[in-house]
PDB file of N, CA and C in Angstrom:
ATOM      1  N   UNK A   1      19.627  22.596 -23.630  1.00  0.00           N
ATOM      2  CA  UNK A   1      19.317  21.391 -24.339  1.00  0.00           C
ATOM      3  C   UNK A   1      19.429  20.167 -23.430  1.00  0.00           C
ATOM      4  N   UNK A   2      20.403  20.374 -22.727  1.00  0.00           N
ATOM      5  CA  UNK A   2      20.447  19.071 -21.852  1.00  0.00           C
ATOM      6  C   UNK A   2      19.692  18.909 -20.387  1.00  0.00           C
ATOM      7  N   UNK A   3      19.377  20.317 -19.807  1.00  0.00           N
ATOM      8  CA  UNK A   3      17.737  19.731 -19.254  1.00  0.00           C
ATOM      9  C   UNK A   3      16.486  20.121 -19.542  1.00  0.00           C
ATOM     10  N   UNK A   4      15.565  19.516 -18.798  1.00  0.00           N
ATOM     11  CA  UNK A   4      13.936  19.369 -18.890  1.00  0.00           C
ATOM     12  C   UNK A   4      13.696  21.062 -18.231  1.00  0.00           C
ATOM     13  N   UNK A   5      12.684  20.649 -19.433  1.00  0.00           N
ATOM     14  CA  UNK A   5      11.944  22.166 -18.798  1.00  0.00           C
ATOM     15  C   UNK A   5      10.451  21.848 -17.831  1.00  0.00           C
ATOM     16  N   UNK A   6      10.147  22.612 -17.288  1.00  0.00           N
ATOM     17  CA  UNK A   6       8.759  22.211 -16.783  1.00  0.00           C
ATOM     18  C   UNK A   6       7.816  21.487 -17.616  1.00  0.00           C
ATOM     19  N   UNK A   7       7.769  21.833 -18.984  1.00  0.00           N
ATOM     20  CA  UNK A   7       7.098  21.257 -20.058  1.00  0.00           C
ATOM     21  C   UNK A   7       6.975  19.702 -20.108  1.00  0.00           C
ATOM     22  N   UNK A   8       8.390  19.633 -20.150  1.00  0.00           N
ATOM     23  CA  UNK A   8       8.708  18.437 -20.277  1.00  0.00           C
ATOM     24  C   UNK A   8       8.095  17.400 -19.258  1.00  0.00           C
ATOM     25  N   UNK A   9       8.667  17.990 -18.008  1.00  0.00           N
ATOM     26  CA  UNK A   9       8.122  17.164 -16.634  1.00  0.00           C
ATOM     27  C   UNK A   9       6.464  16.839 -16.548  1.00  0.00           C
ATOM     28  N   UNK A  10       5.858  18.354 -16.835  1.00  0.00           N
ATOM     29  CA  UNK A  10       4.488  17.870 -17.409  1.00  0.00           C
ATOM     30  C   UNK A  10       3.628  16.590 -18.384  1.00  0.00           C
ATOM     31  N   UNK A  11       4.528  16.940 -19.289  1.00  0.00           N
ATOM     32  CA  UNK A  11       4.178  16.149 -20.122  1.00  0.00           C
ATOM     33  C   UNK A  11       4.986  14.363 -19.374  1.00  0.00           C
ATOM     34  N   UNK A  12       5.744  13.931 -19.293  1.00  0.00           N
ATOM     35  CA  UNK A  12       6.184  12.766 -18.199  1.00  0.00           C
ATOM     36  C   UNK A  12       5.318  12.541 -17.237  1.00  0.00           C
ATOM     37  N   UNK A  13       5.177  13.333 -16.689  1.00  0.00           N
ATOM     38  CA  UNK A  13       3.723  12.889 -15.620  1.00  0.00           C
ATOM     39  C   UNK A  13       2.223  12.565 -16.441  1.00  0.00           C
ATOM     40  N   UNK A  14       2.064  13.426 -17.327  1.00  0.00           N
ATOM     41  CA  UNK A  14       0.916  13.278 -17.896  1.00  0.00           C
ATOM     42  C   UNK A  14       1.151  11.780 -18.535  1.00  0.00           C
ATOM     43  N   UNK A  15       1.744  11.164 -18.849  1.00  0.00           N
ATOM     44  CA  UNK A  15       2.453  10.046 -19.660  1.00  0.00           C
ATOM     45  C   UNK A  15       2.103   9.086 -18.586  1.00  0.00           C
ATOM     46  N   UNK A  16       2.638   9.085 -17.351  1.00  0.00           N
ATOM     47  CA  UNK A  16       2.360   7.843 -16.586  1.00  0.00           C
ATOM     48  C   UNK A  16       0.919   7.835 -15.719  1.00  0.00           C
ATOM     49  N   UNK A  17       0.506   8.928 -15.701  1.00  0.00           N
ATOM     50  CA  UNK A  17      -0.762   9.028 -15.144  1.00  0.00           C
ATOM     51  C   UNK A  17      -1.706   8.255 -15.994  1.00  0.00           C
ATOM     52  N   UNK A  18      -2.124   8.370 -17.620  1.00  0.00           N
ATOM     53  CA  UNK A  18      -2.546   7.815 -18.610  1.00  0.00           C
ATOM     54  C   UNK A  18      -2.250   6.436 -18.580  1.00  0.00           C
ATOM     55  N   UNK A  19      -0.661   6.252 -18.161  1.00  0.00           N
ATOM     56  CA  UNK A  19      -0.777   4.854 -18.895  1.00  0.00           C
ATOM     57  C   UNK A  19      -0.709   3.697 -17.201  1.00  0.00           C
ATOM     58  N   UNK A  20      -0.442   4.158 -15.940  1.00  0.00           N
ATOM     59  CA  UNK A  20      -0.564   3.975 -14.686  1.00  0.00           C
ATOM     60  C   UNK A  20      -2.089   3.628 -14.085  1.00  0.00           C
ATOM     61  N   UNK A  21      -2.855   5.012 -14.537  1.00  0.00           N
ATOM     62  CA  UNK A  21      -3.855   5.166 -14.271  1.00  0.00           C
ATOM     63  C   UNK A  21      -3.703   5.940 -13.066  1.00  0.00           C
ATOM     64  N   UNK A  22      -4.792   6.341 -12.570  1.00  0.00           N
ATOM     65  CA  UNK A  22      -4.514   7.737 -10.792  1.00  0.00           C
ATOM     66  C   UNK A  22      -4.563   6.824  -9.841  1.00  0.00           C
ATOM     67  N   UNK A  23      -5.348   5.668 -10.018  1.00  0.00           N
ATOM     68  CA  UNK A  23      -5.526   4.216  -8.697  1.00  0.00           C
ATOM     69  C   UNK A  23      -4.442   3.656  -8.238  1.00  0.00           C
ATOM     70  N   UNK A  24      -3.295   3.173  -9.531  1.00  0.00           N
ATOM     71  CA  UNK A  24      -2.389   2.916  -9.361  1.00  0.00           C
ATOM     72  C   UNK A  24      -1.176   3.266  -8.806  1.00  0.00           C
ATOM     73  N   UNK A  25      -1.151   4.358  -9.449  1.00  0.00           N
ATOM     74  CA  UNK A  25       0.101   5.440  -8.806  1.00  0.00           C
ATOM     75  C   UNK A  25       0.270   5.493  -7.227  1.00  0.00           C
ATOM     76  N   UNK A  26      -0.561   5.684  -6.025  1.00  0.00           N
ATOM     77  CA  UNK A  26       0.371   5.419  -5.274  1.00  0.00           C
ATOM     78  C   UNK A  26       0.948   4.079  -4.630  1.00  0.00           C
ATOM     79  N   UNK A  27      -0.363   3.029  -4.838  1.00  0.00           N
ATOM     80  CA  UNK A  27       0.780   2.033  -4.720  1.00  0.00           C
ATOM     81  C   UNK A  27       1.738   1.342  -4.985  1.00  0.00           C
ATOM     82  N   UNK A  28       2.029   2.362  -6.490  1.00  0.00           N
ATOM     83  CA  UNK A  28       3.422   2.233  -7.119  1.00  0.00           C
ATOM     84  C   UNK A  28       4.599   2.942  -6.410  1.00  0.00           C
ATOM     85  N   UNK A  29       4.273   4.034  -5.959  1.00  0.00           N
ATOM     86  CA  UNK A  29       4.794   5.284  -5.339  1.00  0.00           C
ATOM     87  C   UNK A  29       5.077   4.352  -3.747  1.00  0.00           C
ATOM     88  N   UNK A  30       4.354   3.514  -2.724  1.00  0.00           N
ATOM     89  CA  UNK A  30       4.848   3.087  -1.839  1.00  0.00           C
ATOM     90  C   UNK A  30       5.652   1.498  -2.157  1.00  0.00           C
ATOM     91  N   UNK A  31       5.213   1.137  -2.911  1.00  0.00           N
ATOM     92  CA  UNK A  31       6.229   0.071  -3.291  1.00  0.00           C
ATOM     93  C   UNK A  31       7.294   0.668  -3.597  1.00  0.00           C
ATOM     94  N   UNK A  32       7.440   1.579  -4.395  1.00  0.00           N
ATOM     95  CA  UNK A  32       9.128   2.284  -4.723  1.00  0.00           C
ATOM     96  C   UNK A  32       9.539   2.628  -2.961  1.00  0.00           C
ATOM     97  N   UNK A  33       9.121   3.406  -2.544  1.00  0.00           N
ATOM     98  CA  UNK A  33       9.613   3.476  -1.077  1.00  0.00           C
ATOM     99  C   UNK A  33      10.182   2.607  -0.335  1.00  0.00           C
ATOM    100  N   UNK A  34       9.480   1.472  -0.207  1.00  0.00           N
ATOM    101  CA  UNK A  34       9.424   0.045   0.122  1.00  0.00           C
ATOM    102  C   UNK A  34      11.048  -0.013  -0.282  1.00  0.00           C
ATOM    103  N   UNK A  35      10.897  -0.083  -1.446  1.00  0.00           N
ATOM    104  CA  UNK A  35      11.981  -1.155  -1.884  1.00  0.00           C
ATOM    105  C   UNK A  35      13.398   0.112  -1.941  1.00  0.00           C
ATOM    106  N   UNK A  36      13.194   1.614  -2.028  1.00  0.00           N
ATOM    107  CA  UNK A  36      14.346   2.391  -1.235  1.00  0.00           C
ATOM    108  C   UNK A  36      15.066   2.164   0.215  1.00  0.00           C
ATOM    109  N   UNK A  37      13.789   1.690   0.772  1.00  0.00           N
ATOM    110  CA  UNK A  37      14.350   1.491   2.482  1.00  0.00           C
ATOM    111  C   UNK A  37      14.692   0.295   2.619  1.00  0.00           C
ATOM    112  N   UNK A  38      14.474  -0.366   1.563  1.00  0.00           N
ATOM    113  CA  UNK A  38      14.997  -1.785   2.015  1.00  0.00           C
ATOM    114  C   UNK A  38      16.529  -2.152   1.272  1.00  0.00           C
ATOM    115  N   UNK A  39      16.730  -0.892   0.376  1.00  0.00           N
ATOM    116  CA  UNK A  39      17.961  -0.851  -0.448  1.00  0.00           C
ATOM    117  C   UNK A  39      18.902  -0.168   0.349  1.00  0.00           C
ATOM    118  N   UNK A  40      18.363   0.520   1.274  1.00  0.00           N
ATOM    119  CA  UNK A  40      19.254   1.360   2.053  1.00  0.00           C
ATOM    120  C   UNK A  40      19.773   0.809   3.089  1.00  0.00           C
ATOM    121  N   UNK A  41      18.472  -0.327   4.030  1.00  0.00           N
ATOM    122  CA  UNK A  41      19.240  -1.383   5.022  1.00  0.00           C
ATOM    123  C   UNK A  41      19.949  -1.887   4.515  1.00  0.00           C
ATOM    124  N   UNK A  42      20.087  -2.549   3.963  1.00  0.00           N
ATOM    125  CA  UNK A  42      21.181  -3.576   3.190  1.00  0.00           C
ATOM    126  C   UNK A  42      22.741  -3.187   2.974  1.00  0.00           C
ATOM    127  N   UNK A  43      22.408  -2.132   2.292  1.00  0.00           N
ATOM    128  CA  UNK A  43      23.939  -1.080   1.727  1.00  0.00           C
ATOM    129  C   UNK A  43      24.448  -0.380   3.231  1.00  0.00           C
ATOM    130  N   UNK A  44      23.724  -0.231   4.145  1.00  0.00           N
ATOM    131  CA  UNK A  44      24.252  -0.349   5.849  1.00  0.00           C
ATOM    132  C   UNK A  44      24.653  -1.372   6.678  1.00  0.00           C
ATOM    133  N   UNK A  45      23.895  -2.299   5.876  1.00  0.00           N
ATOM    134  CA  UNK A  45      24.178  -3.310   7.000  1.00  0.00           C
ATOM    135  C   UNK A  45      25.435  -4.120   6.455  1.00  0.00           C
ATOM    136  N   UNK A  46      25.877  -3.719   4.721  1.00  0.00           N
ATOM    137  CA  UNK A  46      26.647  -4.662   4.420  1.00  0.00           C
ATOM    138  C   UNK A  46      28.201  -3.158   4.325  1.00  0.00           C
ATOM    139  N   UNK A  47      27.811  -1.859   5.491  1.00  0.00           N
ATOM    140  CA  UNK A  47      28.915  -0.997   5.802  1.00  0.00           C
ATOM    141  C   UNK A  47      29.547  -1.897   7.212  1.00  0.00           C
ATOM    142  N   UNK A  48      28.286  -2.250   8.093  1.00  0.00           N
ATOM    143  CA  UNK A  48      28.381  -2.277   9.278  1.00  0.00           C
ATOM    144  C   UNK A  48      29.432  -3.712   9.370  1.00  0.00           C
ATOM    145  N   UNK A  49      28.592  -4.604   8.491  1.00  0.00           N
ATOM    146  CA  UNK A  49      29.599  -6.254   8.262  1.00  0.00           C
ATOM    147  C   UNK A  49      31.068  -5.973   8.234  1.00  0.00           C
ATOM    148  N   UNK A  50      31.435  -4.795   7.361  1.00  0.00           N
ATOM    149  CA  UNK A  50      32.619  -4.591   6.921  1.00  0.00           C
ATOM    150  C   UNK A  50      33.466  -3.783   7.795  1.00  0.00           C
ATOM    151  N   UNK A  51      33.046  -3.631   8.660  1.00  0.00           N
ATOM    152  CA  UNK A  51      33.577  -3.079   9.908  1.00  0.00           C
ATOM    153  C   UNK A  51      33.530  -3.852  11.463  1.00  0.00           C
ATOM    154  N   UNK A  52      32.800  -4.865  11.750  1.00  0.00           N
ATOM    155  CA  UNK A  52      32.771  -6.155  12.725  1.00  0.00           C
ATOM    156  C   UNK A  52      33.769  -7.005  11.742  1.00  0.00           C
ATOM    157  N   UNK A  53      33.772  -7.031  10.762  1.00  0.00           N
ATOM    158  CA  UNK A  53      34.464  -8.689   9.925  1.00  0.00           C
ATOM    159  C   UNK A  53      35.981  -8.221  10.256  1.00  0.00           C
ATOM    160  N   UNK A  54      36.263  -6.882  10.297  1.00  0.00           N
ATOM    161  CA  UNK A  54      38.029  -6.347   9.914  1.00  0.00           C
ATOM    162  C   UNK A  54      38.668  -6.928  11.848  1.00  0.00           C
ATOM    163  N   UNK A  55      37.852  -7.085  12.904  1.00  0.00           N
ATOM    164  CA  UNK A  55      38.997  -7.761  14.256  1.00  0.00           C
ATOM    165  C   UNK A  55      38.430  -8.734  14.026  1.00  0.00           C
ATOM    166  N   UNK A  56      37.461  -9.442  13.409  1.00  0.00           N
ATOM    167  CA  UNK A  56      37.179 -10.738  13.531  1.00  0.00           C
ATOM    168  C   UNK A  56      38.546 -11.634  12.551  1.00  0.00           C
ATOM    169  N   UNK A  57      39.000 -11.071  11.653  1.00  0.00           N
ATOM    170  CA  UNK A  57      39.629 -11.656  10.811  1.00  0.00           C
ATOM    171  C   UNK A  57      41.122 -11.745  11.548  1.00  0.00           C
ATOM    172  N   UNK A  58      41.214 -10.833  12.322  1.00  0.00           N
ATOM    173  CA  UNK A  58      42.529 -10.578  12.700  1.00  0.00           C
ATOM    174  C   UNK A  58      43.049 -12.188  13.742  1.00  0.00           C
ATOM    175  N   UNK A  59      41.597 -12.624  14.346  1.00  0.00           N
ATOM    176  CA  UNK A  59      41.535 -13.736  15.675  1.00  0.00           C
ATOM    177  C   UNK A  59      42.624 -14.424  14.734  1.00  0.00           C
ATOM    178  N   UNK A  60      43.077 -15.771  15.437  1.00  0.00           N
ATOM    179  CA  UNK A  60      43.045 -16.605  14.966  1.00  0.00           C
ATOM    180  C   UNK A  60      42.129 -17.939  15.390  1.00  0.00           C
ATOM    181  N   UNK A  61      41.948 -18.835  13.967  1.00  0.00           N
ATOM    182  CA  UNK A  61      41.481 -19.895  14.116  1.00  0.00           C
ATOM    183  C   UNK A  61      41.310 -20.906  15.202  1.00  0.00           C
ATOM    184  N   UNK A  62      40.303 -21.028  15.552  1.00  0.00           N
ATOM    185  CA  UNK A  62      40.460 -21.866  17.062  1.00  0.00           C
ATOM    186  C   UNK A  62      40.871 -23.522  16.406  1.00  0.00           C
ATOM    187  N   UNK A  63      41.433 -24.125  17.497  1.00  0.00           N
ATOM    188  CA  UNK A  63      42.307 -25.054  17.476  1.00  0.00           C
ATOM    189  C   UNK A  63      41.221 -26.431  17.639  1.00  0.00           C
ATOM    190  N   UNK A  64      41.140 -27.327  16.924  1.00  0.00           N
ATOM    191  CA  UNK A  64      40.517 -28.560  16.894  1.00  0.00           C
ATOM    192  C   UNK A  64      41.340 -29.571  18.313  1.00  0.00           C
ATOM    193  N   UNK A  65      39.984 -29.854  18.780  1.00  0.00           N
ATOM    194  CA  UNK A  65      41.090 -30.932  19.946  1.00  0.00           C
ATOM    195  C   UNK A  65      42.041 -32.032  19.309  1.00  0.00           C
ATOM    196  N   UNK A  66      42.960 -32.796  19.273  1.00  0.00           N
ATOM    197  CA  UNK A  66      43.730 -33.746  18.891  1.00  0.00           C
ATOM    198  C   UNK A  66      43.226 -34.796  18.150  1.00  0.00           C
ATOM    199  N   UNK A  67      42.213 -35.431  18.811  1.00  0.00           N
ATOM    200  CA  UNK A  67      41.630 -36.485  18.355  1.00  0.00           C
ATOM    201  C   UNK A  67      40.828 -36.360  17.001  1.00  0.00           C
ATOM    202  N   UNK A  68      40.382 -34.701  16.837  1.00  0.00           N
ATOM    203  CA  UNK A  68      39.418 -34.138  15.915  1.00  0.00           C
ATOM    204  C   UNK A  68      40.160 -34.045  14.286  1.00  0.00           C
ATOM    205  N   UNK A  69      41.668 -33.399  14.902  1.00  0.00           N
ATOM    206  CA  UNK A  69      42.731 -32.612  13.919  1.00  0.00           C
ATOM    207  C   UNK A  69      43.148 -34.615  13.090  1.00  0.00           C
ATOM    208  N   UNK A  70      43.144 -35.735  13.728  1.00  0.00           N
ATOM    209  CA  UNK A  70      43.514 -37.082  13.334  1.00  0.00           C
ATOM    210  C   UNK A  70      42.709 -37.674  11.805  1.00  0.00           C
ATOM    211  N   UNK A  71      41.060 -37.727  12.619  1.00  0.00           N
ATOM    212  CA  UNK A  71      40.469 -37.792  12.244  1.00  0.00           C
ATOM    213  C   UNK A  71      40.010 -37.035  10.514  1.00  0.00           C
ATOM    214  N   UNK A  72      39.936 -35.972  10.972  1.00  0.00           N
ATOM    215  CA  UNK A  72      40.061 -34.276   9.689  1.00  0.00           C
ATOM    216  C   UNK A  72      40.997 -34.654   8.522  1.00  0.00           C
ATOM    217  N   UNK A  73      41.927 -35.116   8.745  1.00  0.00           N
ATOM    218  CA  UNK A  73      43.218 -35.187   7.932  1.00  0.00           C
ATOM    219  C   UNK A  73      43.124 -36.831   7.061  1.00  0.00           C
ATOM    220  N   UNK A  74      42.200 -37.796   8.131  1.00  0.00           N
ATOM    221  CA  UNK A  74      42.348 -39.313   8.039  1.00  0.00           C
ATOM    222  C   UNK A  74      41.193 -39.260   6.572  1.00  0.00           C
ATOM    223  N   UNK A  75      40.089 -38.356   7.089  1.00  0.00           N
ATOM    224  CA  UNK A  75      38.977 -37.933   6.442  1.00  0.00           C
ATOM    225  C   UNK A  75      39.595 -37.688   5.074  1.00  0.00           C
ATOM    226  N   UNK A  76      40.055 -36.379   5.050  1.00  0.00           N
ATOM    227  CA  UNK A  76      40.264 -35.531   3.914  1.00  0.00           C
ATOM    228  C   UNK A  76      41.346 -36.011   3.390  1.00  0.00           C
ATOM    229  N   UNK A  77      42.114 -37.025   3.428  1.00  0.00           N
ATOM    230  CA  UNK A  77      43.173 -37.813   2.975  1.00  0.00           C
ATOM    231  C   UNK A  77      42.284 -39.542   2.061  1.00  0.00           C
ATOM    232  N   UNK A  78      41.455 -39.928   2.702  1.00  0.00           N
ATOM    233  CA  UNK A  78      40.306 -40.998   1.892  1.00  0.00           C
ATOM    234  C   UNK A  78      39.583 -40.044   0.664  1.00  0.00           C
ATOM    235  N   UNK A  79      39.188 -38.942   1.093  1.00  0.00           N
ATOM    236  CA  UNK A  79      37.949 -38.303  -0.373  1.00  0.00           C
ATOM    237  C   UNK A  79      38.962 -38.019  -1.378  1.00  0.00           C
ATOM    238  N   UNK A  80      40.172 -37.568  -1.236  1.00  0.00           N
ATOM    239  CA  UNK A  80      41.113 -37.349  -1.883  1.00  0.00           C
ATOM    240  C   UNK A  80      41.243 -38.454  -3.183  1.00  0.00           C
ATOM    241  N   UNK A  81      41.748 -39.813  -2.110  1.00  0.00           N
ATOM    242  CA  UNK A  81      41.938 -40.738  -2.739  1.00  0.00           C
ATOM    243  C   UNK A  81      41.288 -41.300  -4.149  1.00  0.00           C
ATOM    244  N   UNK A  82      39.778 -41.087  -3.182  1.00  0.00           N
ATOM    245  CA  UNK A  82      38.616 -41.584  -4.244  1.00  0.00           C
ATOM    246  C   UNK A  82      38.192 -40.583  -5.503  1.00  0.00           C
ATOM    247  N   UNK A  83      38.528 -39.265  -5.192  1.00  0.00           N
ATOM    248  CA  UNK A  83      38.937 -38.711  -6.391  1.00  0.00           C
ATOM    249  C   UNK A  83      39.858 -38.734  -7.545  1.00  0.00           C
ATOM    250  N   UNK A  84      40.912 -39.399  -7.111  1.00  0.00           N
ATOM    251  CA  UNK A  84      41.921 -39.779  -8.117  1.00  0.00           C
ATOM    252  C   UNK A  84      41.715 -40.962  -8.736  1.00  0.00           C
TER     253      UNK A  84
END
């Protein structure tokens, strides 16, 4: 009961062929491809991120020159203000 018999599959194909049309179908069939390989870069590339990001995180923060760290603080100490 809980799977398809050949029947079934027949009849499913016969279903989208009808309502697809035969013209259509494969450039439905390479757009699905398309968009598998492009689902698959992604879900690799966002393995690969997660494996460069784990010593990147470890660095530490590079250091603002003196004059920069004054400024940063002089900055973010005025927007502050004007928010309150």
């Amino acid at each position: 009961m809980g799977s398809l018999s050949i029947w079934h599959w027949l009849i499913i194909a016969a279903v989208f062929v009808v309502f697809f049309g035969a013209k259509r179908m494969p450039d439905a069939a390479r757009s699905l491809g398309r968009s598998l390989r492009i689902f698959k870069s992604e879900v690799s590339e966002m393995h690969n991120d997660g494996k460069s990001a784990s010593p990147a995180a470890t660095q530490p923060a590079p250091e603002l020159p003196a004059g920069r760290e004054a400024n940063a603080s002089a900055t973010e100490t005025r927007s502050e203000s004007k928010t309150l």
